[in-house]
N, C-alpha and C. Protein backbone atom coordinates (compact mmCIF):
# COMPACT_ATOMS: atom_id res chain seq x y z
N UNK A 1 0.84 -1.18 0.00
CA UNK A 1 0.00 0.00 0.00
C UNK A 1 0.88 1.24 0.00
N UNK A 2 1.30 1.94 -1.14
CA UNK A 2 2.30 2.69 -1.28
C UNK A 2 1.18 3.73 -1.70
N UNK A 3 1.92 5.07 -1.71
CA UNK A 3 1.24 6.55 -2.21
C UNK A 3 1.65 6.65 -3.72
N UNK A 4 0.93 6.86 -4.26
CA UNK A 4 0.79 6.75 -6.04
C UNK A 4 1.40 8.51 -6.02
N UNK A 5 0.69 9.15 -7.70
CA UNK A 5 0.84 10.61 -8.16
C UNK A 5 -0.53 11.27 -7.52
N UNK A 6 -0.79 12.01 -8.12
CA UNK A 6 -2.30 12.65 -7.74
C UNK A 6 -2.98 11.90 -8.15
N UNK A 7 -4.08 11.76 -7.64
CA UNK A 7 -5.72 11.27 -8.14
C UNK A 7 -6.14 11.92 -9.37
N UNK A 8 -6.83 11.39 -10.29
CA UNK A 8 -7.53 11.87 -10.94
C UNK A 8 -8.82 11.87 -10.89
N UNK A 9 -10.19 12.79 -11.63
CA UNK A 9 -11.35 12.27 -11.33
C UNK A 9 -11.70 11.30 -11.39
N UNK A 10 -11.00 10.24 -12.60
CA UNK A 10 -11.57 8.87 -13.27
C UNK A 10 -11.37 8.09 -12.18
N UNK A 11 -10.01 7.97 -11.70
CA UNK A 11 -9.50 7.21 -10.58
C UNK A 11 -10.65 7.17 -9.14
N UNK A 12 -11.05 8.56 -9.04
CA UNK A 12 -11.97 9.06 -8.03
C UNK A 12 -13.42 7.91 -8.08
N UNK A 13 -13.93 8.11 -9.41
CA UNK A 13 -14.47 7.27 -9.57
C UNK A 13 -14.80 5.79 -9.48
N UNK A 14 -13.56 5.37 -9.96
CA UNK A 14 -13.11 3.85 -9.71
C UNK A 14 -13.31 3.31 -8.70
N UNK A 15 -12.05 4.22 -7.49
CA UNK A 15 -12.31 4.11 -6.09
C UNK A 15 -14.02 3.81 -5.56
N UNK A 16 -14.43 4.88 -6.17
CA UNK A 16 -16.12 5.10 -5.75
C UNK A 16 -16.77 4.04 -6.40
N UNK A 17 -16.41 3.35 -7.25
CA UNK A 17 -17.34 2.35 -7.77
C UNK A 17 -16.80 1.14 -7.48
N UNK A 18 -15.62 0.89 -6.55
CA UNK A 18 -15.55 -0.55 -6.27
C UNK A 18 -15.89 -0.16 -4.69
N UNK A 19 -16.00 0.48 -3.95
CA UNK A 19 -16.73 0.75 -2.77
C UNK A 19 -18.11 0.28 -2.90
N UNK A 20 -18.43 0.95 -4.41
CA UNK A 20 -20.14 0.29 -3.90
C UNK A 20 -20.19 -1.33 -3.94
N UNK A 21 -19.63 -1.60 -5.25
CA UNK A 21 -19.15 -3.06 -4.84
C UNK A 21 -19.14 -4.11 -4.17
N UNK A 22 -17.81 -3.01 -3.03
CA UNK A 22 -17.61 -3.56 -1.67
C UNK A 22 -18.87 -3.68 -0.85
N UNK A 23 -19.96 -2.25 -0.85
CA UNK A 23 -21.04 -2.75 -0.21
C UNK A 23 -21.70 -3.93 -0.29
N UNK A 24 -21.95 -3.75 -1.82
CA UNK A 24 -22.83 -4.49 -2.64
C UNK A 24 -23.03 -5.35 -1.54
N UNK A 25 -21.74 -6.48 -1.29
CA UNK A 25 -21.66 -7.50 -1.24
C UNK A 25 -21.09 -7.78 0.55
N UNK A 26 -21.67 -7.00 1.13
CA UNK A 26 -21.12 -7.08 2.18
C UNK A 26 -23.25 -7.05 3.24
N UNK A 27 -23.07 -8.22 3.70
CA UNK A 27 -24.33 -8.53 4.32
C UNK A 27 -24.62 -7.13 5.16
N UNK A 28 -23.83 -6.91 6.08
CA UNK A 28 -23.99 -6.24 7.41
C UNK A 28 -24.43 -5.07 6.66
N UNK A 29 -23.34 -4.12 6.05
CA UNK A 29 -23.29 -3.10 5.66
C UNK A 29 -24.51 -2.43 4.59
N UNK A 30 -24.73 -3.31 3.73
CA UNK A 30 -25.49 -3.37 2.48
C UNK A 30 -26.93 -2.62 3.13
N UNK A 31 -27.73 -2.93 4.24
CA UNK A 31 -28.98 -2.74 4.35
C UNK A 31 -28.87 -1.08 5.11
N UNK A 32 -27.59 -0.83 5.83
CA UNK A 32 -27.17 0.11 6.18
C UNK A 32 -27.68 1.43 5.31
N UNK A 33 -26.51 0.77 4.53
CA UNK A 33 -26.32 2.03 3.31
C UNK A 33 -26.86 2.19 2.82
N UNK A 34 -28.04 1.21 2.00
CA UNK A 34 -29.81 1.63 1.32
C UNK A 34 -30.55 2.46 1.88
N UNK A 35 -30.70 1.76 3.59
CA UNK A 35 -31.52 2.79 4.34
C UNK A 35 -30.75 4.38 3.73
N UNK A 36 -29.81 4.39 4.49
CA UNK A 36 -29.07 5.53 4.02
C UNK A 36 -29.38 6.75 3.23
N UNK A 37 -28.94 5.80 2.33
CA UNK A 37 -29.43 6.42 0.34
C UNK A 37 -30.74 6.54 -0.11
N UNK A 38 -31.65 6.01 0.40
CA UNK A 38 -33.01 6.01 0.12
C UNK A 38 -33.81 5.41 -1.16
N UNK A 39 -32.30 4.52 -1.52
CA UNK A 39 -32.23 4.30 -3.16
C UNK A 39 -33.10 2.69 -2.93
N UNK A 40 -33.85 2.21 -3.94
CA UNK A 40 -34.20 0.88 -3.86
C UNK A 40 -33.34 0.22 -4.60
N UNK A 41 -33.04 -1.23 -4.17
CA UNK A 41 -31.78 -2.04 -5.00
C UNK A 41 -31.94 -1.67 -6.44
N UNK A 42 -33.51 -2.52 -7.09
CA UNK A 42 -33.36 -1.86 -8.32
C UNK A 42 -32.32 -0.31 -9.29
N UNK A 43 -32.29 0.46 -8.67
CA UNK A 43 -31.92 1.73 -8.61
C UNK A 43 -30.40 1.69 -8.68
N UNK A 44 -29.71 0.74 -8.14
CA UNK A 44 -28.44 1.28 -7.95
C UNK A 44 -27.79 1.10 -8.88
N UNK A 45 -28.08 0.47 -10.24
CA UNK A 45 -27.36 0.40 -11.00
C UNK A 45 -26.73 1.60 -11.72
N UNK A 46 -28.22 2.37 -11.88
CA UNK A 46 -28.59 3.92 -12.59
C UNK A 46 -27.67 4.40 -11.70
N UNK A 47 -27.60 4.90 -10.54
CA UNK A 47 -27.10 5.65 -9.94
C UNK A 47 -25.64 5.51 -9.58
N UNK A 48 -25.13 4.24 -9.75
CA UNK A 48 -23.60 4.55 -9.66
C UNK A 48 -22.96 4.99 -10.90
N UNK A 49 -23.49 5.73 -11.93
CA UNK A 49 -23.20 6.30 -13.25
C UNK A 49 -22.88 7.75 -13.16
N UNK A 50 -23.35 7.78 -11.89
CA UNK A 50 -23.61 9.35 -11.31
C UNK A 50 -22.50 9.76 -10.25
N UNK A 51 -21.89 10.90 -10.77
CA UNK A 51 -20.45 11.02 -10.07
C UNK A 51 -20.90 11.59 -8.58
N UNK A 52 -22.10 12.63 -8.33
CA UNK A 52 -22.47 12.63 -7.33
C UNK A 52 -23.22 11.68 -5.91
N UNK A 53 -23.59 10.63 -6.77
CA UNK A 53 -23.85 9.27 -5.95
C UNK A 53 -22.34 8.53 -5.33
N UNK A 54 -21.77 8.76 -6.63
CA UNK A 54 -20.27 8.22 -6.02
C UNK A 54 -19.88 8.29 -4.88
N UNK A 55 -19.63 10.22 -5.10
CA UNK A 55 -19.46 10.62 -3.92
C UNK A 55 -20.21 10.29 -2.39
N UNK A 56 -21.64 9.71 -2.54
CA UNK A 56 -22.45 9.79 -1.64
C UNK A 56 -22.07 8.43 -0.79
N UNK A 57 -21.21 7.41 -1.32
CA UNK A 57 -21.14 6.37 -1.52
C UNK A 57 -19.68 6.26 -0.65
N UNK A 58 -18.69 6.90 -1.11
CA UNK A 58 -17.26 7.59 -0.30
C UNK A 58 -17.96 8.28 1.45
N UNK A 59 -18.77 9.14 0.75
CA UNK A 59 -19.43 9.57 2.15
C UNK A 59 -19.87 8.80 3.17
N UNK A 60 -20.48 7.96 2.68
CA UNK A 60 -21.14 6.76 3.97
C UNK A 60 -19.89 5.78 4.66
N UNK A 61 -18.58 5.26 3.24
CA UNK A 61 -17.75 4.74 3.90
C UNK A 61 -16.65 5.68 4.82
N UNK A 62 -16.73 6.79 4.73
CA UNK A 62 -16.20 7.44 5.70
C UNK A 62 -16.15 7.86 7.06
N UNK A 63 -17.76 7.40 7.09
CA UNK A 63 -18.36 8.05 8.25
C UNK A 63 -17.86 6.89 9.19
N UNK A 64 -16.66 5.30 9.13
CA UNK A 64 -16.40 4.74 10.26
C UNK A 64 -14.93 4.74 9.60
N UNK A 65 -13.94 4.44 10.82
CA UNK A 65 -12.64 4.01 10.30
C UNK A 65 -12.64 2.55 10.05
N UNK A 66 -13.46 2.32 10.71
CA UNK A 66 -13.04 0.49 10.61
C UNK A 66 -13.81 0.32 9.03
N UNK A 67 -14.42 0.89 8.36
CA UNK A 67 -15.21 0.74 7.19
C UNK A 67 -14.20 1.15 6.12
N UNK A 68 -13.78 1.87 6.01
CA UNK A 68 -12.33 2.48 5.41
C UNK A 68 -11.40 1.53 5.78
N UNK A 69 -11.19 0.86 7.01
CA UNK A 69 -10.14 -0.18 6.76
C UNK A 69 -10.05 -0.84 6.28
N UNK A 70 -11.28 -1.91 6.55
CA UNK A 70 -11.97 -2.89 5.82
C UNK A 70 -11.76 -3.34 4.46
N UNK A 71 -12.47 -1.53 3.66
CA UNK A 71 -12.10 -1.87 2.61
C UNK A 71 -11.01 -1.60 1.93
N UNK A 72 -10.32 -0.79 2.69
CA UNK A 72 -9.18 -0.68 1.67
C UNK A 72 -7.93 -1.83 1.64
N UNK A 73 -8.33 -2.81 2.74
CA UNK A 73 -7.30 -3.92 2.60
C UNK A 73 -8.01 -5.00 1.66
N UNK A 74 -9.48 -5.27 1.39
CA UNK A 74 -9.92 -5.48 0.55
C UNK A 74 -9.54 -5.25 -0.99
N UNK A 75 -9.73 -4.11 -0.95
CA UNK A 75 -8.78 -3.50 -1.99
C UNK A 75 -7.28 -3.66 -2.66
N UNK A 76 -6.35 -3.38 -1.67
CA UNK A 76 -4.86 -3.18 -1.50
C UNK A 76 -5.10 -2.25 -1.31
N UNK A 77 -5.65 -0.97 -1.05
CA UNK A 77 -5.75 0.62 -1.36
C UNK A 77 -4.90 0.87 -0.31
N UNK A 78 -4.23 2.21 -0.53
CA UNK A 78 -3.72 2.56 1.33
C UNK A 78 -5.07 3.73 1.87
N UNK A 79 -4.69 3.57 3.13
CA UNK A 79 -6.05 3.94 3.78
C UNK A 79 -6.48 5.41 3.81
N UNK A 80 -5.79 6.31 2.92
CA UNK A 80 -6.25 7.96 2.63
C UNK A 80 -6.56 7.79 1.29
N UNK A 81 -6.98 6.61 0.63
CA UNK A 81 -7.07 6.88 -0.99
C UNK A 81 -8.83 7.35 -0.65
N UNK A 82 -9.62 6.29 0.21
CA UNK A 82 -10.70 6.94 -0.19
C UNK A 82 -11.47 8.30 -0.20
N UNK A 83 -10.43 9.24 1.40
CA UNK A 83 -10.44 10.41 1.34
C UNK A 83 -10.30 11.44 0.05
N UNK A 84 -9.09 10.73 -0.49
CA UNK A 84 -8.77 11.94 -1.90
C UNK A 84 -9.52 11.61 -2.48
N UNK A 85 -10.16 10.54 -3.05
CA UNK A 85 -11.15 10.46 -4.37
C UNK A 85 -12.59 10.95 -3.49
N UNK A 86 -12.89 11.05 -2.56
CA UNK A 86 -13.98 12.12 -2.15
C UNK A 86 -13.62 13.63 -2.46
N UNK A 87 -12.69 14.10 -2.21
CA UNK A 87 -12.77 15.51 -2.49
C UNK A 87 -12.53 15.68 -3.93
N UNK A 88 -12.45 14.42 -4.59
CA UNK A 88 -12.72 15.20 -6.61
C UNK A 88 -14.11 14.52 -7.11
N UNK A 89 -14.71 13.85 -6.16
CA UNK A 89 -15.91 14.36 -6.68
C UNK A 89 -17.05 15.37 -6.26
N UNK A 90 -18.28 15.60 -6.86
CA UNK A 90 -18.96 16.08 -7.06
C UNK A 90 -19.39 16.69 -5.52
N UNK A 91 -19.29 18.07 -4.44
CA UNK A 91 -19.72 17.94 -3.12
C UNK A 91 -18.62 17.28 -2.70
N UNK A 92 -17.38 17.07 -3.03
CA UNK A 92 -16.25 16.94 -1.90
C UNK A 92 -15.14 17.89 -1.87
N UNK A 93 -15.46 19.08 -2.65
CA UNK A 93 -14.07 20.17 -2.38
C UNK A 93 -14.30 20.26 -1.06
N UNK A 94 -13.03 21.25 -0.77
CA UNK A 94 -12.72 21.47 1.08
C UNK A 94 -13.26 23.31 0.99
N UNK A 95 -14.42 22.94 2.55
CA UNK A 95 -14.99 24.32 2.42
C UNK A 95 -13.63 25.18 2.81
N UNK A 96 -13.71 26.43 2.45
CA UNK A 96 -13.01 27.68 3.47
C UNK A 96 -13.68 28.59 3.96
N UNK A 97 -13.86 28.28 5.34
CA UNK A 97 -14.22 29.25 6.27
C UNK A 97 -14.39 30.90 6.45
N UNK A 98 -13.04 31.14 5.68
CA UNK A 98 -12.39 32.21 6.03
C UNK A 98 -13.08 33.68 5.48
């Protein structure tokens, strides 16, 4: 699990679409994240096409560390990739306060 170049959006994506994936197929989590999303299974196909679902999708696995661990050893990912591919998509720039 080494640090690559920058992310790109596509990459952002990727990330975001083997997360759902990872849900997909993950018993516990899966009924979680529907509730969540409000999406019916049918639905999710349409919607992971959608760079802002992506993101919505990064969002939910963020909200635990152990969910981010999980998957990113699943993955091989190292464990800040799913952070960066949230902030290039759609609703993940970094606010400024100032």
């Amino acid at each position: 699990m080494s640090r690559s170049a920058p992310m790109s959006a596509a990459r952002a994506e990727e990330i975001a679409t083997a997360c759902l994936i990872w849900l997909a197929g993950n018993e516990e989590l899966l009924p979680v994240f529907m509730g969540a999303s409000g999406l019916a299974p049918e639905d999710l196909r349409q919607a992971a096409q959608d760079p802002h679902f992506l993101g919505s999708v990064l969002d939910f696995l963020l909200m635990d560390d152990a969910w981010v661990m999980a998957f990113c050893q699943a993955q091989g990912l190292a464990y800040d990739l799913p952070g960066q591919a949230r902030q290039l998509l759609p609703g993940g720039e970094q606010v400024h306060w100032t």
